[in-house]
PDB file of N, CA and C in Angstrom:
ATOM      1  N   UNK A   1     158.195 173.149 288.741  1.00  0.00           N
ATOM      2  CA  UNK A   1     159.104 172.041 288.525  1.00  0.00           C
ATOM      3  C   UNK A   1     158.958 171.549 287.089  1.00  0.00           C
ATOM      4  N   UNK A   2     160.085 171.347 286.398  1.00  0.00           N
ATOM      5  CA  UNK A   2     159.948 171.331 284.670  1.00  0.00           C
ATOM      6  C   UNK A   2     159.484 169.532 284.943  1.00  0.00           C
ATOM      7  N   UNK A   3     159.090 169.193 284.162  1.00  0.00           N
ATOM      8  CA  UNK A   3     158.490 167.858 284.018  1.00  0.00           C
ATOM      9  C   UNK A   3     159.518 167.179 282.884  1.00  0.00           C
ATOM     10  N   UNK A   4     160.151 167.424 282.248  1.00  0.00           N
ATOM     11  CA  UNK A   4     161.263 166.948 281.597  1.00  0.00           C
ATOM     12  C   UNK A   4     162.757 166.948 282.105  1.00  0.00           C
ATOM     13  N   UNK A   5     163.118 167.420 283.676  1.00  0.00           N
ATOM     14  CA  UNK A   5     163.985 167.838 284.665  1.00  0.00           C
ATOM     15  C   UNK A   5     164.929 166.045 284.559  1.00  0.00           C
ATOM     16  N   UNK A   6     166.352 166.808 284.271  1.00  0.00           N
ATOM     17  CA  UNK A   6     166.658 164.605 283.859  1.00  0.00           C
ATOM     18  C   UNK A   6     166.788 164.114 285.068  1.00  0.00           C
ATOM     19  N   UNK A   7     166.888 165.133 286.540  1.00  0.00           N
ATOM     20  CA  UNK A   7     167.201 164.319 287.712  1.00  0.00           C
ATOM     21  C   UNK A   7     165.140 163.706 288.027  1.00  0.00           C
ATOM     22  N   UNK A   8     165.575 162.613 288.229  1.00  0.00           N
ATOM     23  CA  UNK A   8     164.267 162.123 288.676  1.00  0.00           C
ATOM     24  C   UNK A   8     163.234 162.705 289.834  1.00  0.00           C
ATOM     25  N   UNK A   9     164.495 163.337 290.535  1.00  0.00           N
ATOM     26  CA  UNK A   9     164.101 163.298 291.966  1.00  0.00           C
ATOM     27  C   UNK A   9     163.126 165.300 291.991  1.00  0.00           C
ATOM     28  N   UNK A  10     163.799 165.410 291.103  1.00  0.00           N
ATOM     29  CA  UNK A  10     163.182 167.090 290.306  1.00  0.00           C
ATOM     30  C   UNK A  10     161.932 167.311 289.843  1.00  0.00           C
ATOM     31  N   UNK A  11     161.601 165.931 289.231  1.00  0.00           N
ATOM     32  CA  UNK A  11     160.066 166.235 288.238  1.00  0.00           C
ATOM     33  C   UNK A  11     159.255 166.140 289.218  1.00  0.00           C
ATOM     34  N   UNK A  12     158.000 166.344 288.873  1.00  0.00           N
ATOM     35  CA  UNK A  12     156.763 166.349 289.717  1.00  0.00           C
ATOM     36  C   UNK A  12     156.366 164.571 289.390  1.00  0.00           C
ATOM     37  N   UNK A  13     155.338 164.481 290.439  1.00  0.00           N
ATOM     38  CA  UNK A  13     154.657 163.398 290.060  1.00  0.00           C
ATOM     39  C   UNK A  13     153.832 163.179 288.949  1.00  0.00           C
ATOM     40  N   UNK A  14     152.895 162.403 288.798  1.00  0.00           N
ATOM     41  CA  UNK A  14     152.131 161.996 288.045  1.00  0.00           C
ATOM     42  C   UNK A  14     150.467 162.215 288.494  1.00  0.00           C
ATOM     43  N   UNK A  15     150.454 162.638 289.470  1.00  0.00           N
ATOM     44  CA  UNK A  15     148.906 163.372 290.640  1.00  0.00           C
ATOM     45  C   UNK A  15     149.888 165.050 289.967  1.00  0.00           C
ATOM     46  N   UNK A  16     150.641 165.135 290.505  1.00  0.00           N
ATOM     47  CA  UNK A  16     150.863 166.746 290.510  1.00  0.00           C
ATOM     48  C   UNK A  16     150.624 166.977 288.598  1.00  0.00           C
ATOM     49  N   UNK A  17     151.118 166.441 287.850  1.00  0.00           N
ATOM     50  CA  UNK A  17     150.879 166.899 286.386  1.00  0.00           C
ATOM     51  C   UNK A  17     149.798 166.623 285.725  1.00  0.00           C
ATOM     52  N   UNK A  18     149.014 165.395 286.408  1.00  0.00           N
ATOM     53  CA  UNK A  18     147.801 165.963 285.985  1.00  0.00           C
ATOM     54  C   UNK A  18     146.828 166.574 287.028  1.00  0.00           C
ATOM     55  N   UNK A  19     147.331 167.319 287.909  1.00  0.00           N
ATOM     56  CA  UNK A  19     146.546 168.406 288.297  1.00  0.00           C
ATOM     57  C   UNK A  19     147.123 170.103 287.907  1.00  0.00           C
ATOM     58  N   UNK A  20     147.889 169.930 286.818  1.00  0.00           N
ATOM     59  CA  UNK A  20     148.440 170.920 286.147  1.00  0.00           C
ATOM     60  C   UNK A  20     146.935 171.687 285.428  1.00  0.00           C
ATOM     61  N   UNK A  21     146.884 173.132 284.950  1.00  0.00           N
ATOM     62  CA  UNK A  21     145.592 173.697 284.761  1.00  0.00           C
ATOM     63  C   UNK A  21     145.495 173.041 282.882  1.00  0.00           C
ATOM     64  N   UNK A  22     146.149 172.751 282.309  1.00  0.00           N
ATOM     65  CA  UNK A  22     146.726 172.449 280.824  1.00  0.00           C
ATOM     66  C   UNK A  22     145.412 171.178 280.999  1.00  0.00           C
ATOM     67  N   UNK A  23     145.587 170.175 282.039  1.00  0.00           N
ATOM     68  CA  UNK A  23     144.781 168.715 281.861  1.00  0.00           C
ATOM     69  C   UNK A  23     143.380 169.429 282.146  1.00  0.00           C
ATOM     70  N   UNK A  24     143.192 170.114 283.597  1.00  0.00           N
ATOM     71  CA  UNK A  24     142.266 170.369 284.213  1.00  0.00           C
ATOM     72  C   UNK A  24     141.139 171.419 283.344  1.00  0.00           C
ATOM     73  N   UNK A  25     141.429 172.225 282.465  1.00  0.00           N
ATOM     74  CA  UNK A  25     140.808 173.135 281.980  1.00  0.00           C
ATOM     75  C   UNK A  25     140.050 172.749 281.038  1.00  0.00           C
ATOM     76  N   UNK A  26     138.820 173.491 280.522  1.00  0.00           N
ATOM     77  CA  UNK A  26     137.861 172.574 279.865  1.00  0.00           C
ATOM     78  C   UNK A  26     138.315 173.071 278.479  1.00  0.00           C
ATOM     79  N   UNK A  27     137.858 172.409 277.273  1.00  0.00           N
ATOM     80  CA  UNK A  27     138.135 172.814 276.188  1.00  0.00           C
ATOM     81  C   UNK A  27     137.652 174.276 275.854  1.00  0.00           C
ATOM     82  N   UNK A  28     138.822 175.196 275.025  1.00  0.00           N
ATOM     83  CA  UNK A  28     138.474 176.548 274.692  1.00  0.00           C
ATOM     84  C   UNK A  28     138.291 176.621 273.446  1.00  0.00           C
ATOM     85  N   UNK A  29     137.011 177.549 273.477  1.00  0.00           N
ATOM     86  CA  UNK A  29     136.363 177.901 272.293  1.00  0.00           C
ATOM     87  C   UNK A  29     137.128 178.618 271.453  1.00  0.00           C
ATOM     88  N   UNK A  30     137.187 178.745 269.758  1.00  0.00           N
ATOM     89  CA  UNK A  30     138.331 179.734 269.781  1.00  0.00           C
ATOM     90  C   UNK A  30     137.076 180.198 268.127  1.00  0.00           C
ATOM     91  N   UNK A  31     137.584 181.120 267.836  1.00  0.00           N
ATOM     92  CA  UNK A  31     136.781 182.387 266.711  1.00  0.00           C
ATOM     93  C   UNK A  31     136.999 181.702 265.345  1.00  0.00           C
ATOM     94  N   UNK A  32     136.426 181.118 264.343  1.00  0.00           N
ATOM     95  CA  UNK A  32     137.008 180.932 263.270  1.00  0.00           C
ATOM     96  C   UNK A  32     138.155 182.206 262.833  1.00  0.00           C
ATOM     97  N   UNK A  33     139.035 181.800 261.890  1.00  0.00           N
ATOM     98  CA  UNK A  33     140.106 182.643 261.375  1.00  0.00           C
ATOM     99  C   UNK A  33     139.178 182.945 260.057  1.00  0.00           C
ATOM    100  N   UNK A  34     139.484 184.713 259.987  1.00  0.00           N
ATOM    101  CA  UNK A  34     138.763 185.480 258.988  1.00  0.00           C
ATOM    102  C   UNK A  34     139.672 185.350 257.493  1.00  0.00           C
ATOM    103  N   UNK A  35     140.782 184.377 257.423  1.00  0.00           N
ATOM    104  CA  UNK A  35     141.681 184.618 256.236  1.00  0.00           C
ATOM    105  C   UNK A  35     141.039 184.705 254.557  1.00  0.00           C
ATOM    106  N   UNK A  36     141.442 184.794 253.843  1.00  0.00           N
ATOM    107  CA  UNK A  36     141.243 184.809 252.414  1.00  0.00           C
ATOM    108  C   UNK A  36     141.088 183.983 251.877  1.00  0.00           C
ATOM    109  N   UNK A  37     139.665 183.106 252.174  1.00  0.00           N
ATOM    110  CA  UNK A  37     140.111 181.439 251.600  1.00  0.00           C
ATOM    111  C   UNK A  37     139.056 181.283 250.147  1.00  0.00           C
ATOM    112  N   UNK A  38     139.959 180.432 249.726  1.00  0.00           N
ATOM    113  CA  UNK A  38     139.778 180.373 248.164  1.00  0.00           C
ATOM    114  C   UNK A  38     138.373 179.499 248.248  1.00  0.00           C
ATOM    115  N   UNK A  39     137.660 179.651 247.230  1.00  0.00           N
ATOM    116  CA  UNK A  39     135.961 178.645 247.195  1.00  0.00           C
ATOM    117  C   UNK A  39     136.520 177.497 246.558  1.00  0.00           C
ATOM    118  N   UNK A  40     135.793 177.054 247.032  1.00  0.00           N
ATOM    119  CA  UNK A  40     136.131 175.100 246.762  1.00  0.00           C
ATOM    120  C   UNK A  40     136.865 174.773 244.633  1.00  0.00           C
ATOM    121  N   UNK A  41     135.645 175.450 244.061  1.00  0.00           N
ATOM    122  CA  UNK A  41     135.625 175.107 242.920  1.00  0.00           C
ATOM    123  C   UNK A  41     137.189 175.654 242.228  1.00  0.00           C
ATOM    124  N   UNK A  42     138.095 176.785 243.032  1.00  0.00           N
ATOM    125  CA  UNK A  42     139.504 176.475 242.656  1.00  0.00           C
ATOM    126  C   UNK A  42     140.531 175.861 242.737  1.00  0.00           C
ATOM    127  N   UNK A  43     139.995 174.946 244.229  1.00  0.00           N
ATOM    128  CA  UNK A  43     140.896 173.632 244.617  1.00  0.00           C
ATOM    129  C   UNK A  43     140.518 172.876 243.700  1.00  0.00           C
ATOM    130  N   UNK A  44     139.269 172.346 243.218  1.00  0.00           N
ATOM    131  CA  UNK A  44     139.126 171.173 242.559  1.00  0.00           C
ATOM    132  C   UNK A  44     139.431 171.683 241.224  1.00  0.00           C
ATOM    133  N   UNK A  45     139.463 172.643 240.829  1.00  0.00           N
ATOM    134  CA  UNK A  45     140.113 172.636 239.653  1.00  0.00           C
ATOM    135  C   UNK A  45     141.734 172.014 239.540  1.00  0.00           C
ATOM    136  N   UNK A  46     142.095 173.360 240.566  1.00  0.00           N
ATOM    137  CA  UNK A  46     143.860 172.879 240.686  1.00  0.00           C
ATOM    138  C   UNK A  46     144.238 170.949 241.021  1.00  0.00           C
ATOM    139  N   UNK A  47     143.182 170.614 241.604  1.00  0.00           N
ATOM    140  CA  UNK A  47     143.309 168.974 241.944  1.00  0.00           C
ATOM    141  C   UNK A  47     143.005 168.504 240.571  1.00  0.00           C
ATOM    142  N   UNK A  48     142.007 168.800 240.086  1.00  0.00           N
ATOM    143  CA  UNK A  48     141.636 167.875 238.179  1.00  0.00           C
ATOM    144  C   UNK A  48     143.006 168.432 237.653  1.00  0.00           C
ATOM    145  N   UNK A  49     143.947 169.731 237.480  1.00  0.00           N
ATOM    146  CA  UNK A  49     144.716 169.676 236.690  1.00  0.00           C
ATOM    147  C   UNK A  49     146.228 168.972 237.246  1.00  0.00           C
ATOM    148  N   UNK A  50     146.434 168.503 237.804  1.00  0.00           N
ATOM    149  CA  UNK A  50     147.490 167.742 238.567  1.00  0.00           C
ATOM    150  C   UNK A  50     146.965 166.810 238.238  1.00  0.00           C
ATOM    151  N   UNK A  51     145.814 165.557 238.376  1.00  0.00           N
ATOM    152  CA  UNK A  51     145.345 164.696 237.776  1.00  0.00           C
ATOM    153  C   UNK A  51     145.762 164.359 236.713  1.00  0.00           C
ATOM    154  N   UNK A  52     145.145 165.423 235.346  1.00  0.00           N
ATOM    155  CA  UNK A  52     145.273 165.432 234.169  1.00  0.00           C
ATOM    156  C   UNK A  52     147.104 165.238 233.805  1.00  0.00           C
ATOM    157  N   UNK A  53     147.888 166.039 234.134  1.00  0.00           N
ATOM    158  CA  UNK A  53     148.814 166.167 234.069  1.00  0.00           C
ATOM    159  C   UNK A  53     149.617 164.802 234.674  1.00  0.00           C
ATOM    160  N   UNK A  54     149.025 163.682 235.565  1.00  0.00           N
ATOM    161  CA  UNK A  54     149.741 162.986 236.189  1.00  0.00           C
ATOM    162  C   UNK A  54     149.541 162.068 235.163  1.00  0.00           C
ATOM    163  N   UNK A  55     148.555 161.663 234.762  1.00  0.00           N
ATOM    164  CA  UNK A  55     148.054 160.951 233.608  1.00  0.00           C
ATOM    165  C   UNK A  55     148.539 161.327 231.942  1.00  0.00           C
ATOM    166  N   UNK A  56     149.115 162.252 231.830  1.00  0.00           N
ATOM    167  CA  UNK A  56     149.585 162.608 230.809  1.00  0.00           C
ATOM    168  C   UNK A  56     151.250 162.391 230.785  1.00  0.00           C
ATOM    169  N   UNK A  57     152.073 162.048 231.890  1.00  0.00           N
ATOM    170  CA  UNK A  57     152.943 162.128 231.900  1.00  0.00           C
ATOM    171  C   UNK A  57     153.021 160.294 232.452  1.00  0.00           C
ATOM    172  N   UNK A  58     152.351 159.937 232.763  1.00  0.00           N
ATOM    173  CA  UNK A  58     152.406 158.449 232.794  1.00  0.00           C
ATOM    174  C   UNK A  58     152.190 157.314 231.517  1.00  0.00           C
ATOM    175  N   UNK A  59     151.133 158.301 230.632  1.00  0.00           N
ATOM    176  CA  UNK A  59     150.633 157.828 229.226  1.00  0.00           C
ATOM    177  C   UNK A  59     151.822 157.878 228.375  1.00  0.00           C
ATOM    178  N   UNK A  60     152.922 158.811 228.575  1.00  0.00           N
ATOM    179  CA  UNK A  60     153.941 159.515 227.941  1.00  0.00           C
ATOM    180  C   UNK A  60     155.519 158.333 228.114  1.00  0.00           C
ATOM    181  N   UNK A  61     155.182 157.905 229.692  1.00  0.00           N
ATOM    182  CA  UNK A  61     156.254 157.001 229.927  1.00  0.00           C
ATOM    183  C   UNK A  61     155.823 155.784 229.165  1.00  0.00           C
ATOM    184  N   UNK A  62     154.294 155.124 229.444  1.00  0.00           N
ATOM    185  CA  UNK A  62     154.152 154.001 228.630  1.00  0.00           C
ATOM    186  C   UNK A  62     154.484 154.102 226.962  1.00  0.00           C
ATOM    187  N   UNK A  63     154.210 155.548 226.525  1.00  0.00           N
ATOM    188  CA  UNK A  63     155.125 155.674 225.185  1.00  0.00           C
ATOM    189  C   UNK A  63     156.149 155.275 225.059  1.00  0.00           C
ATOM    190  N   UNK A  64     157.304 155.532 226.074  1.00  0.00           N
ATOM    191  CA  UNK A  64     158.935 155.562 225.648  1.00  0.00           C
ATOM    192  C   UNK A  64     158.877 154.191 226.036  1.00  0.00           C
ATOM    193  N   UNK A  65     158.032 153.892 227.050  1.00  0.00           N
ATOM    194  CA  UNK A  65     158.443 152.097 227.201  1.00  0.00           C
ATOM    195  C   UNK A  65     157.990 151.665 226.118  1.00  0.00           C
ATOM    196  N   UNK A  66     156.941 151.514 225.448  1.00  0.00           N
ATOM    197  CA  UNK A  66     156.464 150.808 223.875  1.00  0.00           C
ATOM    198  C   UNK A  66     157.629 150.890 223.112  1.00  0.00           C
ATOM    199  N   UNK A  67     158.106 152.202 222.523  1.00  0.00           N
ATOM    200  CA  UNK A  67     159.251 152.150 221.759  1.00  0.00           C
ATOM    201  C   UNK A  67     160.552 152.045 222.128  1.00  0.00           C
ATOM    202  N   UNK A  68     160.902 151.310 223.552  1.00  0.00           N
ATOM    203  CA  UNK A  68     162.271 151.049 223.440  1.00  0.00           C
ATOM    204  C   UNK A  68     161.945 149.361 223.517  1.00  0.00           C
ATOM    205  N   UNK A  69     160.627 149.038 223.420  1.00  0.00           N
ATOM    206  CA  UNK A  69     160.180 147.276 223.390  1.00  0.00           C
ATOM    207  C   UNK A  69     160.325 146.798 221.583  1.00  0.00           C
ATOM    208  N   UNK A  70     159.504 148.011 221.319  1.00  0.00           N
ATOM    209  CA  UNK A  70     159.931 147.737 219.488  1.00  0.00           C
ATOM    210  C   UNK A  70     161.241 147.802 219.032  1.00  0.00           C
ATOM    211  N   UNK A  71     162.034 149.021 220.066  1.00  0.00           N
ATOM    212  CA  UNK A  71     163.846 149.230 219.440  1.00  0.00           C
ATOM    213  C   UNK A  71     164.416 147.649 219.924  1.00  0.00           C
ATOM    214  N   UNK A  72     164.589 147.239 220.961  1.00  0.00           N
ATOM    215  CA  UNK A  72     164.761 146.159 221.472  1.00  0.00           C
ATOM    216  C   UNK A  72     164.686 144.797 221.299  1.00  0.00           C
ATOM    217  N   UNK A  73     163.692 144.432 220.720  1.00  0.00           N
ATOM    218  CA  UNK A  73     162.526 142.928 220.155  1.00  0.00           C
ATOM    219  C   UNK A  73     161.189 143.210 220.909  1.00  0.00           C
ATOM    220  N   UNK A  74     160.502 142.259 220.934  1.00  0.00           N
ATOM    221  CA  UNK A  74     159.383 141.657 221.077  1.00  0.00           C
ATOM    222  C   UNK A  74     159.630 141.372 223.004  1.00  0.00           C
ATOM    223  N   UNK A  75     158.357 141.481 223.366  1.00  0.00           N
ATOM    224  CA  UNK A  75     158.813 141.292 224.673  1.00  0.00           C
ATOM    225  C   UNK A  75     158.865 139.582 225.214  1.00  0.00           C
ATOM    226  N   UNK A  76     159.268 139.181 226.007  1.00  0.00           N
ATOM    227  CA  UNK A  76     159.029 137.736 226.280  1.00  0.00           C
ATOM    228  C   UNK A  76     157.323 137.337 227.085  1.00  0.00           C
ATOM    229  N   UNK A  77     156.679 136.595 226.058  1.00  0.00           N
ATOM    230  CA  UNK A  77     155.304 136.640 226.767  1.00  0.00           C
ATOM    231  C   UNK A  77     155.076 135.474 228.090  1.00  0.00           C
ATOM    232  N   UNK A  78     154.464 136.078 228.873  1.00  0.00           N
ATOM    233  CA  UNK A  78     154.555 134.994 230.298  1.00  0.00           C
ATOM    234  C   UNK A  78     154.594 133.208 230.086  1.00  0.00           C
ATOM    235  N   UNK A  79     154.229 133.012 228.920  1.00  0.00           N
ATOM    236  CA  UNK A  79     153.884 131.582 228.438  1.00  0.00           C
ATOM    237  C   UNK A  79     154.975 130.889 227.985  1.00  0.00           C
ATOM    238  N   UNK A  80     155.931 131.956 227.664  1.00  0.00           N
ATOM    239  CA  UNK A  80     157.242 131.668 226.930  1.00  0.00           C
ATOM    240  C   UNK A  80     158.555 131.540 228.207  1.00  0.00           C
ATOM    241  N   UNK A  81     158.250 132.009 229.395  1.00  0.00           N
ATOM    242  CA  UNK A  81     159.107 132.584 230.221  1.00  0.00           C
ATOM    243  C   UNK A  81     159.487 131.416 231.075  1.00  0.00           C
ATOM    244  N   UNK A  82     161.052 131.422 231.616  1.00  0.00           N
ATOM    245  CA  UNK A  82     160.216 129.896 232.467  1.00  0.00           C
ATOM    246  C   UNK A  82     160.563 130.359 233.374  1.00  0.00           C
ATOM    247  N   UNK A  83     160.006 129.475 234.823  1.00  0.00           N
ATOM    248  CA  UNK A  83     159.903 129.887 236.166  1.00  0.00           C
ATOM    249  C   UNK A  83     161.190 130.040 236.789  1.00  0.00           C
ATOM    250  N   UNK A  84     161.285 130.697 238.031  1.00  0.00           N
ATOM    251  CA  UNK A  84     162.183 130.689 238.833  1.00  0.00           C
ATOM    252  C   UNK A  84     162.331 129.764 239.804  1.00  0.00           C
ATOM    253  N   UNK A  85     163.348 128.882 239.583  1.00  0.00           N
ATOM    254  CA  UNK A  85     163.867 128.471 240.292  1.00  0.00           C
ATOM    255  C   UNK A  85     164.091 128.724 242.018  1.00  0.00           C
ATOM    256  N   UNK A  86     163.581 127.937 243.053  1.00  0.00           N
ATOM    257  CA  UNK A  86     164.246 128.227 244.240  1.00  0.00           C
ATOM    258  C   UNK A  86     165.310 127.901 244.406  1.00  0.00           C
ATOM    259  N   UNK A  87     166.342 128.582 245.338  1.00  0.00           N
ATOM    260  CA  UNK A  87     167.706 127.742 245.748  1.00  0.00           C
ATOM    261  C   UNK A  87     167.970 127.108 247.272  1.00  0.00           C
ATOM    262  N   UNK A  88     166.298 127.058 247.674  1.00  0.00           N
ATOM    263  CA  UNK A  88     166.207 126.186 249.067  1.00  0.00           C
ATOM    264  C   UNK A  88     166.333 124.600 248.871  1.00  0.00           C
TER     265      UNK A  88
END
């Protein structure tokens, strides 16, 4: 009996599914997988150079922001700024 069956009267109970062998069975052991796995020290490389690179391209934006603050004026300093207004 499918347990997702849309007539109600179709599915199993709730005693019958969990006496299904899926609940009842004990955990199975399973073999590590023999694949081709890379040694640590080339992940952390590949992780430091994504780093480096994230930081180089963020250093790069605070560049273009500096010089479109100099193309622009002077920025407004918080002391100079005045507050916002509520409209409650």
């Amino acid at each position: 009996r499918p347990i997702l069956d849309f007539d109600p009267e179709k599915r199993p109970t709730a005693a019958q599914c969990l006496s299904h062998p899926w609940f009842s069975a004990g955990p199975r052991t399973l073999e590590p997988s023999q694949t081709n796995m890379q040694p640590d020290g080339i992940n952390r490389d590949s992780f430091e150079k994504r780093k480096k690179e994230k930081e180089k391209a963020e250093h790069e934006l605070v560049e273009v922001g500096v010089r479109n603050i100099a193309i622009d004026g002077s920025p407004v300093s918080l002391k100079d700024s005045q507050p916002v207004k509520s409209s409650t």
